[in-house]
C-alpha atoms as a PDB file:
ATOM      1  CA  UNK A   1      -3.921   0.608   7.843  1.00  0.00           C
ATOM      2  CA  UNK A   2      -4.833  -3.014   7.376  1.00  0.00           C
ATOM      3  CA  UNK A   3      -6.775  -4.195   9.926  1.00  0.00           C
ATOM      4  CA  UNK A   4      -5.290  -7.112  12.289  1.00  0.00           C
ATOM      5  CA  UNK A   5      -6.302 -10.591  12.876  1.00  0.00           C
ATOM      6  CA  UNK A   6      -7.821 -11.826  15.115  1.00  0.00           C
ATOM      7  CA  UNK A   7      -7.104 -15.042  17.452  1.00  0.00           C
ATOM      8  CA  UNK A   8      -9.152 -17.744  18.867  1.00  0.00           C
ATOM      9  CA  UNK A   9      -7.363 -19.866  21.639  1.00  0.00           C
ATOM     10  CA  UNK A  10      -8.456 -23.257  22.995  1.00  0.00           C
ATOM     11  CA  UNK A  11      -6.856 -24.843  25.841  1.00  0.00           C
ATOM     12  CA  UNK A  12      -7.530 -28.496  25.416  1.00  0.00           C
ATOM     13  CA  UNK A  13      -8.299 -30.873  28.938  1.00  0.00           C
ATOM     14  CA  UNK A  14     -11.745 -30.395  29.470  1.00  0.00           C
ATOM     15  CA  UNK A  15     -12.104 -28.142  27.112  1.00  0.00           C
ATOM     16  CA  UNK A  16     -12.216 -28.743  23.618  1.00  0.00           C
ATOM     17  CA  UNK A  17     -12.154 -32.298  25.077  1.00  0.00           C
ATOM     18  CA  UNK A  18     -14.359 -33.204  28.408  1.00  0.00           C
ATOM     19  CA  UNK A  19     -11.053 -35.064  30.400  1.00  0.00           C
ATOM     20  CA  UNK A  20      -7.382 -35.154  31.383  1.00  0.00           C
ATOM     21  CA  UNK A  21      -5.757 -36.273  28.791  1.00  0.00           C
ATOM     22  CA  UNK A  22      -1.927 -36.677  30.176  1.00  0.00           C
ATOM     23  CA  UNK A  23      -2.110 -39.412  32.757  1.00  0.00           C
ATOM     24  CA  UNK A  24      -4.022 -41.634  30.734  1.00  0.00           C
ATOM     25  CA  UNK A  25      -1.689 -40.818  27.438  1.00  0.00           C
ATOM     26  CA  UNK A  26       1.316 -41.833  29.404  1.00  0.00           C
ATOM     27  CA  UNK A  27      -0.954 -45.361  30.779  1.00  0.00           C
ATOM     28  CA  UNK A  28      -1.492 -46.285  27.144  1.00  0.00           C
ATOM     29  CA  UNK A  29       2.121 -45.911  26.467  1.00  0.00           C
ATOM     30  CA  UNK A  30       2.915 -48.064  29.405  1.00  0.00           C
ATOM     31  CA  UNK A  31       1.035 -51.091  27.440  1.00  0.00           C
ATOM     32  CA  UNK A  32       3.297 -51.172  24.950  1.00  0.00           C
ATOM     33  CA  UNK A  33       6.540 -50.563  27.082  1.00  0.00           C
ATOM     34  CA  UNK A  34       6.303 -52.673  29.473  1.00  0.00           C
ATOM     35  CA  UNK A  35       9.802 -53.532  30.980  1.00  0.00           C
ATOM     36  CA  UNK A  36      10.774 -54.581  34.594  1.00  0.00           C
ATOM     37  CA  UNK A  37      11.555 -50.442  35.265  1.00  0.00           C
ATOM     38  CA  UNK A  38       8.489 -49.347  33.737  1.00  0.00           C
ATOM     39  CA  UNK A  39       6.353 -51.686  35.883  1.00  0.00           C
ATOM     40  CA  UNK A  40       7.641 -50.340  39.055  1.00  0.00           C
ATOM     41  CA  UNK A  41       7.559 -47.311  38.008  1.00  0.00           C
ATOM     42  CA  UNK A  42       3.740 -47.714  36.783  1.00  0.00           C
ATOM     43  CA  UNK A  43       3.001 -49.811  40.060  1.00  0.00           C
ATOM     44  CA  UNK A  44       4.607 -46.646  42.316  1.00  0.00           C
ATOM     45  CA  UNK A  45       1.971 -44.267  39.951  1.00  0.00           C
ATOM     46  CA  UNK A  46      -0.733 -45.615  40.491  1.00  0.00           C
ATOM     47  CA  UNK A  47      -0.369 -46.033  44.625  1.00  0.00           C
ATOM     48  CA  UNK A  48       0.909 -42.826  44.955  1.00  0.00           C
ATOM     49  CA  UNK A  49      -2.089 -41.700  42.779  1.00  0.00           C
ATOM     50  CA  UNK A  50      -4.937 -43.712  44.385  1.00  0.00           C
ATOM     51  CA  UNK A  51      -3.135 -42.490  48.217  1.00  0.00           C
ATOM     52  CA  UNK A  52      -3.511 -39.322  47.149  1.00  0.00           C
ATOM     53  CA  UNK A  53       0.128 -38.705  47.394  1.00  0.00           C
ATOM     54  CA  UNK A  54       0.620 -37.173  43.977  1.00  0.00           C
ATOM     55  CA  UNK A  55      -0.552 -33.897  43.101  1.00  0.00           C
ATOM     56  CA  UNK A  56      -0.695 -31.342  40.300  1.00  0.00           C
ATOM     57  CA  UNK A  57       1.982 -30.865  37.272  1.00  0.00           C
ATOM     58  CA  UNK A  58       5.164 -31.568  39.832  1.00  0.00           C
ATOM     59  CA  UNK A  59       4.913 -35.401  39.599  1.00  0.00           C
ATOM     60  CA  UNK A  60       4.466 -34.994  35.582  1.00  0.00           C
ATOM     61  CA  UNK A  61       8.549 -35.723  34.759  1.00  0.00           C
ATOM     62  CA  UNK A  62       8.387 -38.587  37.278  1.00  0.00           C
ATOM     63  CA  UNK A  63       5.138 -40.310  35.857  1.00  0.00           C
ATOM     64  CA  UNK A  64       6.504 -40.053  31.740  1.00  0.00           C
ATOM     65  CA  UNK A  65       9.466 -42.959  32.502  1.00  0.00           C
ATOM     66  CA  UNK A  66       6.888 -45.192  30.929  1.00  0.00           C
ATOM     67  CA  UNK A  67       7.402 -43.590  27.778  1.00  0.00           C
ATOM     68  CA  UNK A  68      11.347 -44.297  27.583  1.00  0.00           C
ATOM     69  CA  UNK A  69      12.441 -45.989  25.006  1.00  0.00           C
ATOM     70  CA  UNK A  70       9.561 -46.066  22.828  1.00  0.00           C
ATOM     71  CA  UNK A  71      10.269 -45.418  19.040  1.00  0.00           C
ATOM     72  CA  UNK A  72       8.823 -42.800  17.112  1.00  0.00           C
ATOM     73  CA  UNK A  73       6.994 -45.234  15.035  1.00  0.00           C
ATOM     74  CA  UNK A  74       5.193 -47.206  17.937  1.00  0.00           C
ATOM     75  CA  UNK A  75       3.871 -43.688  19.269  1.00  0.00           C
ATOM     76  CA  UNK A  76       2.659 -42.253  16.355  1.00  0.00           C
ATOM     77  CA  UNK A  77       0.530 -46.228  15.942  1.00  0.00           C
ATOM     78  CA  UNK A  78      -0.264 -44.795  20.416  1.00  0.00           C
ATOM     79  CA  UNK A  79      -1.499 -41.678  19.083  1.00  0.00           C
ATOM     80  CA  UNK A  80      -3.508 -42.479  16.428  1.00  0.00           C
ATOM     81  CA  UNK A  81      -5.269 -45.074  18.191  1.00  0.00           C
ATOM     82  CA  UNK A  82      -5.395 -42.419  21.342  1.00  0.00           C
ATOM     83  CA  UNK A  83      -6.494 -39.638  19.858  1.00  0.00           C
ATOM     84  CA  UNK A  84      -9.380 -41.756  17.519  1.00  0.00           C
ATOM     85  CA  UNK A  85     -10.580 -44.233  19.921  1.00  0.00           C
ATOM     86  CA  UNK A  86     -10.382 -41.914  23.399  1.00  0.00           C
ATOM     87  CA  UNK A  87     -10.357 -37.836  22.427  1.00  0.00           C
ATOM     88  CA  UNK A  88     -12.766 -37.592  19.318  1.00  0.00           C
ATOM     89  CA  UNK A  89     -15.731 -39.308  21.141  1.00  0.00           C
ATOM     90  CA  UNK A  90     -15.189 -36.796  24.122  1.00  0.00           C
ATOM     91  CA  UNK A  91     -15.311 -33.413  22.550  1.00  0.00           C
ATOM     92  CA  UNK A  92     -17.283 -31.044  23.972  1.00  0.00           C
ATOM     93  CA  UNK A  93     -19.920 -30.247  21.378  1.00  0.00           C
ATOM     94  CA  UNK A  94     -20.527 -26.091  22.861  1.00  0.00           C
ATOM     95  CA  UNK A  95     -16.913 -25.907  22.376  1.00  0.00           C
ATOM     96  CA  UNK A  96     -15.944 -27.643  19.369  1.00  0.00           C
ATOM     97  CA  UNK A  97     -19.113 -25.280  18.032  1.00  0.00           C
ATOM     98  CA  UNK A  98     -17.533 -22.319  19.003  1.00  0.00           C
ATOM     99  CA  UNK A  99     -14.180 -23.686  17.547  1.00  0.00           C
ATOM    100  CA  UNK A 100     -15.784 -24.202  13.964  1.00  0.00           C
ATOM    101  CA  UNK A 101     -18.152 -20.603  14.287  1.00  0.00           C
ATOM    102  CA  UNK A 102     -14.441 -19.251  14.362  1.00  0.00           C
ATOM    103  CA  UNK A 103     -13.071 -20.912  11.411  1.00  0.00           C
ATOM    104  CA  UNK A 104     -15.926 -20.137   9.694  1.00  0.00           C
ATOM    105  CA  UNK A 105     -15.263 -16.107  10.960  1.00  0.00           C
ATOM    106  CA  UNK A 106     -11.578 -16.694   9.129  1.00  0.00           C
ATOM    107  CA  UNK A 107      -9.924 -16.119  12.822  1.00  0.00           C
ATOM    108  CA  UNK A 108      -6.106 -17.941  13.489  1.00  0.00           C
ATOM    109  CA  UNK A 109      -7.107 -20.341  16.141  1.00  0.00           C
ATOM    110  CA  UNK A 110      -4.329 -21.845  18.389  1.00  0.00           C
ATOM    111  CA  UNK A 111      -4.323 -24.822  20.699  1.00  0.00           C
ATOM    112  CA  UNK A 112      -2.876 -24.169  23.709  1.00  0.00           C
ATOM    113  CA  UNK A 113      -1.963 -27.131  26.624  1.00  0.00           C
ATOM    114  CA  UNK A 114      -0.356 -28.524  29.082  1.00  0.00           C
ATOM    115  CA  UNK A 115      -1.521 -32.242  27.613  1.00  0.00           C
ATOM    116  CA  UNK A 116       1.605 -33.472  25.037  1.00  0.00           C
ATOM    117  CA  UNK A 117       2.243 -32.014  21.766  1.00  0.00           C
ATOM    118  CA  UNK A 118       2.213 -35.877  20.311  1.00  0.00           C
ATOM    119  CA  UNK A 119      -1.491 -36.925  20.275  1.00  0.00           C
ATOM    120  CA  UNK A 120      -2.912 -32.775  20.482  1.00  0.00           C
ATOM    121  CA  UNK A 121      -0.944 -32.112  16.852  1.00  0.00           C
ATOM    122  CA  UNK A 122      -2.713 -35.091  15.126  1.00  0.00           C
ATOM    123  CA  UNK A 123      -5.914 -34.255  16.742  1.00  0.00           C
ATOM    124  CA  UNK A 124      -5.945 -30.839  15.581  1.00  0.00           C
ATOM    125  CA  UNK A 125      -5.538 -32.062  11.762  1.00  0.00           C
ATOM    126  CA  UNK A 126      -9.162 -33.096  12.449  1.00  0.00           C
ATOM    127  CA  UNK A 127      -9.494 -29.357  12.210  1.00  0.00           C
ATOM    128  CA  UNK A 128      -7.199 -28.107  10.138  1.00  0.00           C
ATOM    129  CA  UNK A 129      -5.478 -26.281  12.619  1.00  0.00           C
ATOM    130  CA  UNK A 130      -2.468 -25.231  11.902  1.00  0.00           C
ATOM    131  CA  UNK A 131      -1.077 -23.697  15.482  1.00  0.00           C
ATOM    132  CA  UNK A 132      -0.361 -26.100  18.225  1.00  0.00           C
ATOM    133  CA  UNK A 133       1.140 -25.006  21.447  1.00  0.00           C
ATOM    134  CA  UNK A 134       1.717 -28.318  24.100  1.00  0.00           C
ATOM    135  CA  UNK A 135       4.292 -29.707  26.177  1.00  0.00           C
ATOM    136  CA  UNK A 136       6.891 -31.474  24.389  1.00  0.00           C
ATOM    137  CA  UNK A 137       8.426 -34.658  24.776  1.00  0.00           C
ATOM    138  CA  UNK A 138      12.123 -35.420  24.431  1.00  0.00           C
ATOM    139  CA  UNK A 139      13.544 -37.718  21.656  1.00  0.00           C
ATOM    140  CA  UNK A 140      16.811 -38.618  21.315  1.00  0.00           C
ATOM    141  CA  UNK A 141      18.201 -41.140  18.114  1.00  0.00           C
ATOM    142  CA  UNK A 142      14.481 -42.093  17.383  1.00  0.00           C
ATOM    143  CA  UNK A 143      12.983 -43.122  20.547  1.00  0.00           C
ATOM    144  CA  UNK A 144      11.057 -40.901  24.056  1.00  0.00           C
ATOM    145  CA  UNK A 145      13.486 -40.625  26.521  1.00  0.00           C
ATOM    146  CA  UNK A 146      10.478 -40.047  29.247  1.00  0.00           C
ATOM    147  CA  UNK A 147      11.248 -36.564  29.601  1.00  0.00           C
ATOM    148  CA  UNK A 148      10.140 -33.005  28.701  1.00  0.00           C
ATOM    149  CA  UNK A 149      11.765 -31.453  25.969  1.00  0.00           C
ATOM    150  CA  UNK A 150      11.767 -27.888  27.237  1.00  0.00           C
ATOM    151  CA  UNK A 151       9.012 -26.333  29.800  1.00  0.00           C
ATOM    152  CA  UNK A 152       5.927 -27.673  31.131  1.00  0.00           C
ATOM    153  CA  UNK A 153       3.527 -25.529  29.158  1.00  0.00           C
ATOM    154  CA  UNK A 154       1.169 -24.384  31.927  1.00  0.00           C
ATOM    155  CA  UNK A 155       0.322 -20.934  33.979  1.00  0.00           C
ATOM    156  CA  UNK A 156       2.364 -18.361  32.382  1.00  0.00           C
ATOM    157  CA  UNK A 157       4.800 -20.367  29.856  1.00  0.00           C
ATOM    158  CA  UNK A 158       1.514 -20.751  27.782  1.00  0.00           C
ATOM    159  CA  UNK A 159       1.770 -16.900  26.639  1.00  0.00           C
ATOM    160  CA  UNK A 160       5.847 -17.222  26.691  1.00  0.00           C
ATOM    161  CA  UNK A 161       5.001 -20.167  23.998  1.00  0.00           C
ATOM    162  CA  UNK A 162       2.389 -18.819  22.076  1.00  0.00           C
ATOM    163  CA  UNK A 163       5.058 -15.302  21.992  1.00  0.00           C
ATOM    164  CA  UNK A 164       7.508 -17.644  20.477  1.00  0.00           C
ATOM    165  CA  UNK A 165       5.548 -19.254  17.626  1.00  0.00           C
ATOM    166  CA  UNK A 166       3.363 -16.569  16.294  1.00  0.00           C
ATOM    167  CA  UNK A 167       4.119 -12.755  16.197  1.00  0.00           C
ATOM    168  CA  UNK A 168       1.235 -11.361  18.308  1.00  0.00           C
ATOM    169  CA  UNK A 169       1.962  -7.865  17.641  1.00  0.00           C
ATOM    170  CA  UNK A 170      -0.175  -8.884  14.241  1.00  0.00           C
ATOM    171  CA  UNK A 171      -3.284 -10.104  16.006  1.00  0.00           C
ATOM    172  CA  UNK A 172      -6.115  -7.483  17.588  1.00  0.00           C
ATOM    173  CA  UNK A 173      -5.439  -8.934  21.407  1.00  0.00           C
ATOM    174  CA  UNK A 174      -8.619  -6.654  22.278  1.00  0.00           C
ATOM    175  CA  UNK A 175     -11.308  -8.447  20.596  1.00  0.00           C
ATOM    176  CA  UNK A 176      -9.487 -11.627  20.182  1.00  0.00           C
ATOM    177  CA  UNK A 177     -10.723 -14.836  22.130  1.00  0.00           C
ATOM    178  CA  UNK A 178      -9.222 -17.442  24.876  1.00  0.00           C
ATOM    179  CA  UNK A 179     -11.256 -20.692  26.399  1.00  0.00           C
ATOM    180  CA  UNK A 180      -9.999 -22.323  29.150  1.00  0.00           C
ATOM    181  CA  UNK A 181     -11.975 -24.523  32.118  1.00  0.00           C
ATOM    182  CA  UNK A 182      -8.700 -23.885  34.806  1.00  0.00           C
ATOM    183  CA  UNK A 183      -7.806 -20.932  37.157  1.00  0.00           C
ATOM    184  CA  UNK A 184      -4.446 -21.611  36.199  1.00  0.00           C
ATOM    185  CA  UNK A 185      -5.403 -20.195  32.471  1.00  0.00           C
ATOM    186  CA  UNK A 186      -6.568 -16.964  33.953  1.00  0.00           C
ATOM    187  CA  UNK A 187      -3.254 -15.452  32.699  1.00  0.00           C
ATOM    188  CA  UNK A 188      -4.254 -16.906  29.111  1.00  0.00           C
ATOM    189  CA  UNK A 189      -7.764 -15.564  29.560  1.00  0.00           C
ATOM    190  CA  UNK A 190      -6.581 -12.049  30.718  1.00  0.00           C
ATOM    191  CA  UNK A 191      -3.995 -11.911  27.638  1.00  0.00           C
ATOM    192  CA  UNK A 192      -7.100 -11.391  25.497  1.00  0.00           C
ATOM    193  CA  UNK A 193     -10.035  -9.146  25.202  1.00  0.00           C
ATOM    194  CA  UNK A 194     -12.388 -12.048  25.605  1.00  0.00           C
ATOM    195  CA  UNK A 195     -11.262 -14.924  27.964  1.00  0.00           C
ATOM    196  CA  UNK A 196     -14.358 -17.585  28.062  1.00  0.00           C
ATOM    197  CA  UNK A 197     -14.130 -19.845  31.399  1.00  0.00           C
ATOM    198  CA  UNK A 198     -15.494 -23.368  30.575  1.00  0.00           C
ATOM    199  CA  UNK A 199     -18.369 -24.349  33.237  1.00  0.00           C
ATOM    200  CA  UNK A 200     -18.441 -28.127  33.619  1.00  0.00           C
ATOM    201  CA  UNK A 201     -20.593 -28.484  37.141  1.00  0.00           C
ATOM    202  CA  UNK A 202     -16.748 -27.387  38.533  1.00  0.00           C
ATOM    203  CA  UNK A 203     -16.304 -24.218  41.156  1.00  0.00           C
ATOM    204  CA  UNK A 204     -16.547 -21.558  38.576  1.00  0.00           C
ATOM    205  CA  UNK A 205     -16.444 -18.402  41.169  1.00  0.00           C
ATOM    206  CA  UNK A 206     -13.107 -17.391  39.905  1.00  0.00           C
ATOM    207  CA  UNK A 207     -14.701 -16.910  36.124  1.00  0.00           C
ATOM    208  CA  UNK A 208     -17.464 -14.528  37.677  1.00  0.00           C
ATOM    209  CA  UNK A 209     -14.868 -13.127  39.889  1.00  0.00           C
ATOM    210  CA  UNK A 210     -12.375 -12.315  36.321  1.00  0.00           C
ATOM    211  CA  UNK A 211     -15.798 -11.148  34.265  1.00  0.00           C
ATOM    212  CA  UNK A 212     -15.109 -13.874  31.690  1.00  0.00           C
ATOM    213  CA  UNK A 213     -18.094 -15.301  29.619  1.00  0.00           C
ATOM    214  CA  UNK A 214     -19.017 -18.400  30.786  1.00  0.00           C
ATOM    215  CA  UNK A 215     -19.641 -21.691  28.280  1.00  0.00           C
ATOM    216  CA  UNK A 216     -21.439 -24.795  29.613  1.00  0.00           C
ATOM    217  CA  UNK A 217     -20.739 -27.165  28.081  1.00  0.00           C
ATOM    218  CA  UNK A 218     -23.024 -29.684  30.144  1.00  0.00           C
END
């Protein structure tokens, strides 16, 4: 019997990369959409945000009305200049190492996120990596409509996802990998034989607590 893959996930916000990336992905698409609704709606953000009255994933479909009406075009000029000038220059190093020590071991790796499938997709041609799981953003006759195109890929619609685009019955879940820094991955983690919480001088209790590996990565 021929033996099975094996898979090496990454979820992406502070991990493979050391920050949020949403909110500031949907502020850089603001500068170049900048229309009387979009203002308000950008002003509203950020008081809600700096109040403290906006909290978590819920408040992700209101904040992405910056991003209607923006052609395909103008966001892949957002991304590139996103993902070059703002992601590349935050990678964490321990994790990007672990990312290439897997390539190197011939293992499928997948990126897995809540962050948008726009700028994570052109970031992981850095890599070569063919497998991106993200949250997708509607488009409709060329152009964002600020909206999701499907679910918010977070908690458990990570492994729904990653069950839809490759056939995991082929991979050796046992001694296969997951990274994550967030509680909220500890489904992810669990799928696998070896879930790796991300310690970045954050509460990382709950990673003892699961008897994942921990990776500093500062």
């Amino acid at each position: 019997m021929q033996n099975k893959q094996i898979l090496a996930i990454f979820d992406f916000c502070d991990t493979l990369i050391g920050m949020q990336t949403a909110n500031k992905f949907v502020s850089l698409g603001y500068k170049h959409n900048q229309r009387l609704d979009t203002i308000a709606n950008e002003f509203g953000r950020v008081i809600f945000r700096k109040s403290r009255l906006l909290f978590g994933r819920r408040h992700k479909k209101w904040q992405l009305k910056q991003l209607n009406g923006l052609s395909v075009e103008t966001m892949q000029n957002i991304v590139k200049e996103y993902v070059e000038k703002e992601l590349i220059p935050k990678e964490n190093k321990a994790v990007i190492d672990k990312l290439k020590w897997h390539k190197e071991q011939g293992h499928t790796i997948v990126i897995i996120s809540g962050g948008f499938s726009e700028y994570i997709k052109y970031y992981a041609k850095t890599y070569d990596i063919k497998y991106v799981i993200a949250t997708d953003l509607e488009v409709v006759n060329n152009k964002f409509t600020g909206k999701i195109d499907g679910v918010d890929c977070m908690g458990v619609n990570k492994i729904k996802k990653l069950k839809e685009t490759i056939k995991v019955e082929n991979y050796d879940l046992v001694n296969s990998y997951a990274y994550s820094d967030h509680i909220s991955d500890i489904p992810l983690l669990s799928f696998v034989g070896k879930g790796v919480g991300i310690d970045f001088d954050q509460n990382i209790e709950w990673i003892k607590l699961m008897n994942y590996e921990v990776l500093r990565v500062k």
